[in-house]
C-alpha atoms as a PDB file:
ATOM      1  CA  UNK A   1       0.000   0.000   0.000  1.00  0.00           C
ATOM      2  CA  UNK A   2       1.345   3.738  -1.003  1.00  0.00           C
ATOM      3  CA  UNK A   3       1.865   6.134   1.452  1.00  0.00           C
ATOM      4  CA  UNK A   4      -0.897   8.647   0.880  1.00  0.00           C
ATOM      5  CA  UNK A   5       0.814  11.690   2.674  1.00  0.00           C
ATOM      6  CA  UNK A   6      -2.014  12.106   5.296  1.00  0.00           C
ATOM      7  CA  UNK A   7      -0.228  11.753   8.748  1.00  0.00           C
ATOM      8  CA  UNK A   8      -1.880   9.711  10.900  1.00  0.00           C
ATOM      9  CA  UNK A   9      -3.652  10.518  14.217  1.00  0.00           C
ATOM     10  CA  UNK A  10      -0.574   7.919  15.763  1.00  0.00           C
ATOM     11  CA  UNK A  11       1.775  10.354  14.219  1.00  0.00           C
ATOM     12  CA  UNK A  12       0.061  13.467  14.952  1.00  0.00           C
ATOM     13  CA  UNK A  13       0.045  13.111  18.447  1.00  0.00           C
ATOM     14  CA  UNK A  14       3.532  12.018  18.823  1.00  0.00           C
ATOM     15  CA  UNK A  15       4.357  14.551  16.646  1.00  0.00           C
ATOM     16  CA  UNK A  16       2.307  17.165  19.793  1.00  0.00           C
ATOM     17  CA  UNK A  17       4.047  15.516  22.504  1.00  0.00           C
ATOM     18  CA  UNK A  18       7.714  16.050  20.981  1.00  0.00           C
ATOM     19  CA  UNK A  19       6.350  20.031  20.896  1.00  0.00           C
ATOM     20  CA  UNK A  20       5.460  19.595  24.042  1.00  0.00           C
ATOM     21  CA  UNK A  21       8.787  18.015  25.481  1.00  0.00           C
ATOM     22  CA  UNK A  22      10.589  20.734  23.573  1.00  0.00           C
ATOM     23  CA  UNK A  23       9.156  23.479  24.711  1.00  0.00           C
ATOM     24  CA  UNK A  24       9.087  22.368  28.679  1.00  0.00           C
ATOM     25  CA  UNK A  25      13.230  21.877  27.779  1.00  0.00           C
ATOM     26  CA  UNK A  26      13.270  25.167  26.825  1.00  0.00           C
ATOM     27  CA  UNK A  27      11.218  26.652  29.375  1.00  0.00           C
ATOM     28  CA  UNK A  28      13.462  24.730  31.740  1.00  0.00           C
ATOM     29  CA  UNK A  29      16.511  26.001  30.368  1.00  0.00           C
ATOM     30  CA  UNK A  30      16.067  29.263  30.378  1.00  0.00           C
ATOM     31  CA  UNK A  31      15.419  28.706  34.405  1.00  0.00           C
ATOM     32  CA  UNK A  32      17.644  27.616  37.346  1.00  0.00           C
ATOM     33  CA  UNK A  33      15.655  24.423  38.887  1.00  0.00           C
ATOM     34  CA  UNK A  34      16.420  23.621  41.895  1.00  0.00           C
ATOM     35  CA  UNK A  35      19.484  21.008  42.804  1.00  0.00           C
ATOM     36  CA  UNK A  36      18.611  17.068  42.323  1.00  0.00           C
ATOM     37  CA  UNK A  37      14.982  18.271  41.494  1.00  0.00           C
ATOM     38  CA  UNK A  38      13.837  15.345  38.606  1.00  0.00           C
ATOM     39  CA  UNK A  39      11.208  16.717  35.741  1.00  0.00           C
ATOM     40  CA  UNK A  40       8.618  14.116  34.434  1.00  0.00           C
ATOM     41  CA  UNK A  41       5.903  14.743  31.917  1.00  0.00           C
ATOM     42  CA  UNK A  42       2.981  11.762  32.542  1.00  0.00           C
ATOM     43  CA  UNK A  43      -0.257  11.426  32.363  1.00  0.00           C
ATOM     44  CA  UNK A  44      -2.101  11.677  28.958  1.00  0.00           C
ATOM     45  CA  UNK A  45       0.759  13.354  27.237  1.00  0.00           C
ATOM     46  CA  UNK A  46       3.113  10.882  27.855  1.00  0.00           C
ATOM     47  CA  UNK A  47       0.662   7.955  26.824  1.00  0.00           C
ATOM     48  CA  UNK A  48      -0.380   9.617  24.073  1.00  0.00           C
ATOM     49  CA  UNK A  49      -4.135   9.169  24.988  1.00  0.00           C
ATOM     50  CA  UNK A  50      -4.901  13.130  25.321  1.00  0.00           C
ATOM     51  CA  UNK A  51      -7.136  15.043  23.159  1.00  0.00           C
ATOM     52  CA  UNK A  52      -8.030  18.767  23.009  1.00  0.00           C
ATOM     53  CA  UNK A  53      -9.326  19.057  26.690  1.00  0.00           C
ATOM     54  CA  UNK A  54      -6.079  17.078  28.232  1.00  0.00           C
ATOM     55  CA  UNK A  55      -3.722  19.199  30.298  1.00  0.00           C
ATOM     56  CA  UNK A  56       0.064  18.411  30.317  1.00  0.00           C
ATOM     57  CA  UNK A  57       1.103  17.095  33.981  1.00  0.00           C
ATOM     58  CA  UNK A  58       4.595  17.440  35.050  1.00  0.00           C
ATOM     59  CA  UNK A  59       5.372  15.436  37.981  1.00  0.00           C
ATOM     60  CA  UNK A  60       9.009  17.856  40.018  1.00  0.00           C
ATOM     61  CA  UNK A  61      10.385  14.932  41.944  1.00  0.00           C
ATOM     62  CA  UNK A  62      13.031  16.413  44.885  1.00  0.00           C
ATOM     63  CA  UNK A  63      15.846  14.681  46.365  1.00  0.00           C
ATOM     64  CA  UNK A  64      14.603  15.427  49.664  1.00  0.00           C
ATOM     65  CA  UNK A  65      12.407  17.211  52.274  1.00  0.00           C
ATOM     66  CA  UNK A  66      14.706  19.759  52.424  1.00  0.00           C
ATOM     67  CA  UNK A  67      14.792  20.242  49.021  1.00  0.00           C
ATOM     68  CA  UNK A  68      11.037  20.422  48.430  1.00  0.00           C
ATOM     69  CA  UNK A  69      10.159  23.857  49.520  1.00  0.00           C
ATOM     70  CA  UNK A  70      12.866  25.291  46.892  1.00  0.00           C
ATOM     71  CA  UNK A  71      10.793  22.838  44.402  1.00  0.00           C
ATOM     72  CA  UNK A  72       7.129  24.141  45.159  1.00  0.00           C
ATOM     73  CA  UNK A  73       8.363  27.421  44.396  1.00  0.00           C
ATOM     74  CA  UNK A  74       9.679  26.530  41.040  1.00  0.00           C
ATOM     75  CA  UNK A  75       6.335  24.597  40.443  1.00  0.00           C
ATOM     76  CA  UNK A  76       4.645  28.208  40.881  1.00  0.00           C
ATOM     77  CA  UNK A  77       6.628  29.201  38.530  1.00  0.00           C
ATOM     78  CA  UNK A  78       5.871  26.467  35.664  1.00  0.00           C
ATOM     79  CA  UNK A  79       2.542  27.409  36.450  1.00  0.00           C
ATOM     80  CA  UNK A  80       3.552  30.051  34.026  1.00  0.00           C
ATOM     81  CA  UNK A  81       4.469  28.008  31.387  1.00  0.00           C
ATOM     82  CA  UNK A  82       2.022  27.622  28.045  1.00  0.00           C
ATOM     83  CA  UNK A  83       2.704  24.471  26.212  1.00  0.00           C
ATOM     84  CA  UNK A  84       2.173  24.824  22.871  1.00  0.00           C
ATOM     85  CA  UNK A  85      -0.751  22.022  23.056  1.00  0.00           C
ATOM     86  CA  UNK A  86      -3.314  20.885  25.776  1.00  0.00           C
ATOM     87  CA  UNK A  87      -5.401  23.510  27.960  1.00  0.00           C
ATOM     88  CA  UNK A  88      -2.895  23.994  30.371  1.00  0.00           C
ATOM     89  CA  UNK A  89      -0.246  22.555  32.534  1.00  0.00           C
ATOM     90  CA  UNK A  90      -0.449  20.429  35.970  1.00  0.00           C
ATOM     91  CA  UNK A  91       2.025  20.320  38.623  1.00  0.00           C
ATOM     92  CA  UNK A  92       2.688  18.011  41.006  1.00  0.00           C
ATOM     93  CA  UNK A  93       5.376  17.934  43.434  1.00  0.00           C
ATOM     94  CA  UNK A  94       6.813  14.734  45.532  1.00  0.00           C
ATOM     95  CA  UNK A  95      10.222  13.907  47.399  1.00  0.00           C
ATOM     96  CA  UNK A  96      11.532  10.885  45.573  1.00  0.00           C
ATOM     97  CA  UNK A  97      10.569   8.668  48.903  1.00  0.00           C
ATOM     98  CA  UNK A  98       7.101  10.170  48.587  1.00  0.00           C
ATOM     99  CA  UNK A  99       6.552   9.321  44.807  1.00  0.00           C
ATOM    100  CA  UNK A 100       7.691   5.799  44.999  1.00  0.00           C
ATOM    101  CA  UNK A 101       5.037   5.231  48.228  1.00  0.00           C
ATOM    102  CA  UNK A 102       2.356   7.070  46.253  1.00  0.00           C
ATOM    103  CA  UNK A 103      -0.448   6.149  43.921  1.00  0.00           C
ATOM    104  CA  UNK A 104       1.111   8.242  41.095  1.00  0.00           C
ATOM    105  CA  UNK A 105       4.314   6.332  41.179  1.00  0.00           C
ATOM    106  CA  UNK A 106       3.305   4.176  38.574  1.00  0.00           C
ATOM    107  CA  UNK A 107       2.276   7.156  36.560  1.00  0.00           C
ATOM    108  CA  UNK A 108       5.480   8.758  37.264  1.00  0.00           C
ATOM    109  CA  UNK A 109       7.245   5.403  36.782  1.00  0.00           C
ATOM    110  CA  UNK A 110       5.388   5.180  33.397  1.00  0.00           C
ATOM    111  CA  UNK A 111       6.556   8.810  31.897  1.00  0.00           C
ATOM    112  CA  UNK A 112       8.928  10.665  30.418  1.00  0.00           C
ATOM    113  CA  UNK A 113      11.936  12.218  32.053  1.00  0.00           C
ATOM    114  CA  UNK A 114      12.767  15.464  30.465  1.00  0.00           C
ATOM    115  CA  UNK A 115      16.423  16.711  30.431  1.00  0.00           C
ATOM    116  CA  UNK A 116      17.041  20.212  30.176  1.00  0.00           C
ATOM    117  CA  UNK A 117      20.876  20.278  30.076  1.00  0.00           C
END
């Protein structure tokens, strides 16, 4: 069978999540996150199940308790952020003892770390 040229809904909404993971990296690098904080995009995005109502959740995993205040106030500040697709952007933030002891830790387990060195 020819390829007709027509992009597929498959490769449409990978093609939305890379725009999505590229933007959050360069959100993120234009900002100073917080030491040992870990950023993960799950949820809808990451499965590729969203549609035009899904939000993009970003899980902000830190080291530590003493690292999670600094971590919440970076969250405020993704809060900020407008990904180029989805209505809007979810935060949630979680000590790495806390996620794994969690209900979203498979969620978490299950999505996509994003780099932004």
């Amino acid at each position: 069978m020819a390829n007709s040229g027509l992009e597929t809904l498959g490769e449409r909404k990978e093609r939305r999540r890379s725009a999505v993971i590229a933007s959050l990296k360069a959100w993120l690098g234009g900002r100073s996150p917080p030491d040992g904080m870990r950023t993960i995009l799950f949820g809808s995005f990451a499965r590729l199940s969203f549609d035009a109502w899904s939000d993009v959740d970003v899980a902000l995993i830190a080291r530590d308790r003493e690292t999670l205040e600094d971590v919440r106030s970076f969250a405020l500040e993704l809060l900020s952020w407008r990904p180029p697709h989805g209505t809007g952007v979810d935060v949630v933030c979680l000590t790495e003892d806390d996620w794994r002891s969690s209900g979203l830790a498979n969620a978490v387990a299950e999505g996509i770390e994003i780099d932004a060195g």
